[in-house]
Protein backbone atom coordinates (compact mmCIF):
# COMPACT_ATOMS: atom_id res chain seq x y z
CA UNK A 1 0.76 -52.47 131.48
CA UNK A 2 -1.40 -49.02 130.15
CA UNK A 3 -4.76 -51.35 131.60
CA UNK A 4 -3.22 -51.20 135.04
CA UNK A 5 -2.49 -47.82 135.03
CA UNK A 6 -5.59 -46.48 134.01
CA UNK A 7 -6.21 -48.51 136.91
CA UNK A 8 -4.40 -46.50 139.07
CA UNK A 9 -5.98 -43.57 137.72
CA UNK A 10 -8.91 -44.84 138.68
CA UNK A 11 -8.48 -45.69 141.94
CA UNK A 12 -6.96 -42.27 142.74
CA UNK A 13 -10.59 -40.71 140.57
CA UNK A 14 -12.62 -42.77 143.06
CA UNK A 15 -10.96 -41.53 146.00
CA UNK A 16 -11.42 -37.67 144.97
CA UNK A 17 -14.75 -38.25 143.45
CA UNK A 18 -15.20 -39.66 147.38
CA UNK A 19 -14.25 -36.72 148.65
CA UNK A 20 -16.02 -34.48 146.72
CA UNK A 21 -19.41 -36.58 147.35
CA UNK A 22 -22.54 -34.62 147.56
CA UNK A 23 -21.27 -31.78 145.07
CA UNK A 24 -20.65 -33.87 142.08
CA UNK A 25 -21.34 -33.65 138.59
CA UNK A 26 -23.69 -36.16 138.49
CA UNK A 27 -26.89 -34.94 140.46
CA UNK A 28 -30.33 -34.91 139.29
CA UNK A 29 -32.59 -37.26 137.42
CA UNK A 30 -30.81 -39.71 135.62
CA UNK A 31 -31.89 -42.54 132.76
CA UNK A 32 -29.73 -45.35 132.78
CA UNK A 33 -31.68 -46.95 129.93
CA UNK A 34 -30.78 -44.50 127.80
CA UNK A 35 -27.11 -44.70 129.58
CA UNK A 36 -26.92 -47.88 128.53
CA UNK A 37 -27.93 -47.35 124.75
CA UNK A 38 -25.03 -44.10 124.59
CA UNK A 39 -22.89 -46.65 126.10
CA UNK A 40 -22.87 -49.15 123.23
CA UNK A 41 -23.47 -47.09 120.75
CA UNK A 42 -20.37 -44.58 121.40
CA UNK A 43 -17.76 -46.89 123.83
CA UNK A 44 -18.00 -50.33 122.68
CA UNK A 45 -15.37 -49.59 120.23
CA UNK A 46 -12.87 -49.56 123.14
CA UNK A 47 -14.55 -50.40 126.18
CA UNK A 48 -15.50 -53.91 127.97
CA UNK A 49 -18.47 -53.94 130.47
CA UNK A 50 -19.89 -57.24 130.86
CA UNK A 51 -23.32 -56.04 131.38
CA UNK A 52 -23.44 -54.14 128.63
CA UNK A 53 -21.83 -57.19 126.09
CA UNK A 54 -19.00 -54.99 124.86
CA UNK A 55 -15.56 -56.28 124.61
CA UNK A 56 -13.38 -53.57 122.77
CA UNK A 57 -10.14 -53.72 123.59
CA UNK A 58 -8.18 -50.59 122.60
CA UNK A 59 -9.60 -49.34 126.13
CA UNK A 60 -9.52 -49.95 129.71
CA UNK A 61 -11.70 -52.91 130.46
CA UNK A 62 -13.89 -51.17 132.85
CA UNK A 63 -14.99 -54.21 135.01
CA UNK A 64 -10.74 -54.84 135.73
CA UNK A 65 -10.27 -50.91 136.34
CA UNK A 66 -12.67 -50.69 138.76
CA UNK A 67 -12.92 -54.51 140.70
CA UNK A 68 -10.69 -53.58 143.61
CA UNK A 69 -12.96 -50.80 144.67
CA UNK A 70 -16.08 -52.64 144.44
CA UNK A 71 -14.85 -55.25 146.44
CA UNK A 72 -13.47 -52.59 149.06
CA UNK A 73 -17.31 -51.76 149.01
CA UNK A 74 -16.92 -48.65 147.22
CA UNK A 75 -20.84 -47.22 146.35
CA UNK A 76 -21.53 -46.79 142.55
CA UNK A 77 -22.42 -43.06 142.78
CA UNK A 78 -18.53 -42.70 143.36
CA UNK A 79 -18.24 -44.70 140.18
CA UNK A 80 -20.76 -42.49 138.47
CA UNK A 81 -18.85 -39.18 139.41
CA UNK A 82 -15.47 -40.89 138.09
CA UNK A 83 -16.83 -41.95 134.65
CA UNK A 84 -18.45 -38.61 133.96
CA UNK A 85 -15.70 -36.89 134.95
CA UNK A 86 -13.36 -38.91 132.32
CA UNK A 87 -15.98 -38.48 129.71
CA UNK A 88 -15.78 -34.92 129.84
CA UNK A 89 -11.96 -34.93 130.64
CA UNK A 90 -9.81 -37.69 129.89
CA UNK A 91 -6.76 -38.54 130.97
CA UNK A 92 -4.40 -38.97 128.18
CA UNK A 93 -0.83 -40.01 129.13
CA UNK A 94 0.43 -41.86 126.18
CA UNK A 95 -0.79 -45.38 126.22
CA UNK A 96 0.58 -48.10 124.15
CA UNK A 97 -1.21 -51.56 123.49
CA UNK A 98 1.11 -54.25 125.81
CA UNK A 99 0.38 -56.51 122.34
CA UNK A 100 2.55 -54.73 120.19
CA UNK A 101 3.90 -51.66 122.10
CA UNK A 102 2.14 -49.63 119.50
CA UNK A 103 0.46 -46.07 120.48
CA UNK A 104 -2.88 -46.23 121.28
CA UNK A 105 -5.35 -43.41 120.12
CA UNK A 106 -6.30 -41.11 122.95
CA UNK A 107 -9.91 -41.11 124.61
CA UNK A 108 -12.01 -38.10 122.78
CA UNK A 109 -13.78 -35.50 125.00
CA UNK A 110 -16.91 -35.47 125.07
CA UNK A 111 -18.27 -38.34 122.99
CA UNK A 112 -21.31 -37.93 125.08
CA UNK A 113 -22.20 -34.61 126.95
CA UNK A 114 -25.11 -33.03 129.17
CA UNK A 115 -27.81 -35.02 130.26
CA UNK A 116 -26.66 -38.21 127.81
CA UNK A 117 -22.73 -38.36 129.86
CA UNK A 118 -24.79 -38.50 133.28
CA UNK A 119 -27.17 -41.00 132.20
CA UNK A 120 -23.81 -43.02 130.96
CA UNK A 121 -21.96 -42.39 133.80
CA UNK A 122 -25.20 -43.47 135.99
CA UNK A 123 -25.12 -46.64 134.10
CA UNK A 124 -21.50 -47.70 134.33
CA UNK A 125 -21.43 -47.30 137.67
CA UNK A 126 -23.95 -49.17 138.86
CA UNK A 127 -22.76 -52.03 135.93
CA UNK A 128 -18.98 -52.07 136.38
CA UNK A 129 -17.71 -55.20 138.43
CA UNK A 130 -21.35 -56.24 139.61
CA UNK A 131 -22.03 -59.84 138.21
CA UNK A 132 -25.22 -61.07 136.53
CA UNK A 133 -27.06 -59.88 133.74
CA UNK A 134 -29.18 -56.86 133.19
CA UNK A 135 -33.07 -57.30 133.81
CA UNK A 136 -36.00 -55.26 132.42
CA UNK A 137 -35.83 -52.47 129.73
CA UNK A 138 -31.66 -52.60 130.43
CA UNK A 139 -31.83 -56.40 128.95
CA UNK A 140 -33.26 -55.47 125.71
CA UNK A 141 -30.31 -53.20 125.29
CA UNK A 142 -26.87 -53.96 124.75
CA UNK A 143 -24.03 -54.67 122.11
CA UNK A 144 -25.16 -57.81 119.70
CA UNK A 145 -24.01 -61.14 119.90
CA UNK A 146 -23.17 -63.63 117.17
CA UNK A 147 -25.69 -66.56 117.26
CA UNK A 148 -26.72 -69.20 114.92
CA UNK A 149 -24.61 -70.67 111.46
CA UNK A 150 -24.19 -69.46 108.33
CA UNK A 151 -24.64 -71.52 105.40
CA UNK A 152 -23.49 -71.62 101.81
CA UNK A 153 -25.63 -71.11 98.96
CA UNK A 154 -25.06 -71.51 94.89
CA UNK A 155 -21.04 -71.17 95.50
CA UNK A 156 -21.40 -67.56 98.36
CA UNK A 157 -21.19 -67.72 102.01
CA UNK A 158 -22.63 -64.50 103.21
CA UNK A 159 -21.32 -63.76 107.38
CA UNK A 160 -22.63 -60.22 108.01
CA UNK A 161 -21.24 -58.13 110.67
CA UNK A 162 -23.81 -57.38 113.71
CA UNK A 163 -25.64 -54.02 113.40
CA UNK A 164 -23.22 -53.11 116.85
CA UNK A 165 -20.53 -54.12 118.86
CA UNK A 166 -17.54 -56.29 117.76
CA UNK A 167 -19.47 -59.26 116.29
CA UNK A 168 -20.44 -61.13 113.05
CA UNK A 169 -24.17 -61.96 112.96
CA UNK A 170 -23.50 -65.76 113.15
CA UNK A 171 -20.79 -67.71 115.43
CA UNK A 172 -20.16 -70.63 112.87
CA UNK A 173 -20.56 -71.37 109.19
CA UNK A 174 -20.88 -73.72 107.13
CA UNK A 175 -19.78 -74.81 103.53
CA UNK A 176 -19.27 -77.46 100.53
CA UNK A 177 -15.60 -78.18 99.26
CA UNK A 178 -14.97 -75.98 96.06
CA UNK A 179 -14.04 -72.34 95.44
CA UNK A 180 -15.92 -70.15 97.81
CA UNK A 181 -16.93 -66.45 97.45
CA UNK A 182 -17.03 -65.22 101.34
CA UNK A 183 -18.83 -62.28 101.70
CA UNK A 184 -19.15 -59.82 105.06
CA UNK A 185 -21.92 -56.96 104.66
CA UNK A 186 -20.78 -54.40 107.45
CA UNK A 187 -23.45 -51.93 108.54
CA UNK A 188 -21.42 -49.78 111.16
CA UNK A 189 -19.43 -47.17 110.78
CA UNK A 190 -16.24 -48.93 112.42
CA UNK A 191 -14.36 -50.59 110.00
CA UNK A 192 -14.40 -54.58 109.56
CA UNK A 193 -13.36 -57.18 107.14
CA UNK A 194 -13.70 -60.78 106.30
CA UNK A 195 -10.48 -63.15 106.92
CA UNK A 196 -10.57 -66.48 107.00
CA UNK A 197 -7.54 -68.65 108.13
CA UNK A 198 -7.02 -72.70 108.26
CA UNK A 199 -5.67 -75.74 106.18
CA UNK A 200 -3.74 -73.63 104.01
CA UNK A 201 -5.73 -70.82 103.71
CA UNK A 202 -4.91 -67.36 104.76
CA UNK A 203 -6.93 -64.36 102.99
CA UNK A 204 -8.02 -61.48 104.03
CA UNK A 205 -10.78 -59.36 102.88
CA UNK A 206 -11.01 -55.37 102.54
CA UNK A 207 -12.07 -53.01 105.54
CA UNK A 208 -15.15 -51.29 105.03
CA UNK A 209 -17.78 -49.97 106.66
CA UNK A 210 -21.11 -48.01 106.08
CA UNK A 211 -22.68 -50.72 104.49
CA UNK A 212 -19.87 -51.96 102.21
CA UNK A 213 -18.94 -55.23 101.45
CA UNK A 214 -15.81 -57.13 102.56
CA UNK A 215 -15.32 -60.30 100.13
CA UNK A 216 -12.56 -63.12 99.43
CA UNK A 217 -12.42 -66.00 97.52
CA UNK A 218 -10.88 -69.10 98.76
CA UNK A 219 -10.82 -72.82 97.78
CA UNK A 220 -11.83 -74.76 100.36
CA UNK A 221 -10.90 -78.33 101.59
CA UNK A 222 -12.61 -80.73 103.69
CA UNK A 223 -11.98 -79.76 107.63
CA UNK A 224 -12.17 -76.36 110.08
CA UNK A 225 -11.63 -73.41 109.20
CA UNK A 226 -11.53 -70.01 111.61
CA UNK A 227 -13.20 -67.06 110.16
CA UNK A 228 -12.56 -63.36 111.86
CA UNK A 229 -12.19 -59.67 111.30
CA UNK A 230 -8.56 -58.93 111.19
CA UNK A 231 -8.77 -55.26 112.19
CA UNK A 232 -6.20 -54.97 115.35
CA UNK A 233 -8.52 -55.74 118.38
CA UNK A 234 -11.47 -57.13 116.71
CA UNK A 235 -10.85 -61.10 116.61
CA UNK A 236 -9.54 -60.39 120.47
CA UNK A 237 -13.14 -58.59 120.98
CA UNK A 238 -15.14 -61.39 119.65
CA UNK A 239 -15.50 -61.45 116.02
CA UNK A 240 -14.11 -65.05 115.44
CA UNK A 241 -15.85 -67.93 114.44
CA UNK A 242 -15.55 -71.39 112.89
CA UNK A 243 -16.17 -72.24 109.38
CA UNK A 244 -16.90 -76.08 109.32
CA UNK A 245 -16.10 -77.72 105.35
CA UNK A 246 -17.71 -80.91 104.15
């Protein structure tokens, strides 16, 4: 599988960045804060890091890549010289997603550079594989997750997408039997839609982004419904819910 290969890539990173300790990329001041911030705002679209509450998966999971070495007791400034040095020059060997053997899109260069890459690269590697949460200013940070219900009014069910990270703002919904106009605002500039799957129904909405609106129209029956983003990745990432029909 491409996940544990990177792995392998990884490991071999670690033990070069090991080697290399004390004239790595990554000394000097560094902000993890702010690491944590370029983080989700410029990985979560591929990346999971528990800490952080991203779960792309088009990317390595980064708590899996690196697990073995934190448990070998491996210190997170090795980590830190690994990640910058893959943000600045990733390896791209031709991955394909194990789900459907399809290529997967290569890591970009230099999505974050300068003092931004080594605050990231500060951040992820004190974060990847530790367990727990984030304290402080890092807990007020982080990729959004859906919370609360949704509920139908005059005939429209509105289930927004989060402002970041692969969620809708609400993990359930609600709604009366009838014809139902489904609606899915989506602020980001990653593409999402509105689907909705269950007794009988199977309708997907539009991908949009940038503020657009993803709509369907279904009739609905009495019982449970599942309501997602159908973009490849995204339901696996999080943005599922259920839509309850009375």
């Amino acid at each position: 599988m491409w996940r544990g290969r990177y792995a392998s890539v990884v490991a071999g990173s670690a033990i070069a960045a090991a080697a290399l300790s004390g004239c790595g990329v990554t000394g000097g001041t560094t902000d993890v804060v702010n690491g944590k911030k370029q983080f989700v705002d410029q990985c979560w679209r591929c990346h999971a890091l528990a800490r952080a509450g991203t779960t792309g998966t088009v990317g390595p999971n980064l708590d899996e890549a690196f697990v073995r070495s934190r448990q070998d007791g491996m210190p997170s400034s090795t980590f830190e010289g690994v990640v910058e040095r893959q943000i600045l020059n990733p390896n791209i060997n031709n991955q394909v997603d194990p789900a459907n053997e399809k290529p997967l899109p290569p890591m970009p260069a230099k999505l974050v550079t300068g003092q931004d890459a080594r605050d990231v690269a500060a951040y992820v590697g004190q974060s990847v594989a530790e367990p727990g949460k984030d304290t402080g200013k890092l807990a007020a940070v982080g990729a959004q997750k859906a919370q609360g219900t949704a509920k139908e009014s005059n005939g429209t069910l509105d289930i927004p997408v989060a402002d970041a990270g692969l969620a809708f703002k609400y993990a359930n919904a609600q709604a009366n039997t009838g014809q139902v106009s489904i609606v899915a605002k989506n602020p980001q500039p990653t593409g999402h839609n509105i689907a909705v799957e269950g007794n009988g129904v199977d309708e997907k909405g539009p991908v949009v982004q940038g503020g657009a609106e993803s709509k369907i129209s279904v009739n609905l029956k009495p019982g449970t419904y599942t309501f997602y983003c159908s973009v490849p990745g995204h339901r696996e990432g999080g943005m599922v819910g259920k839509l309850t029909v009375k």
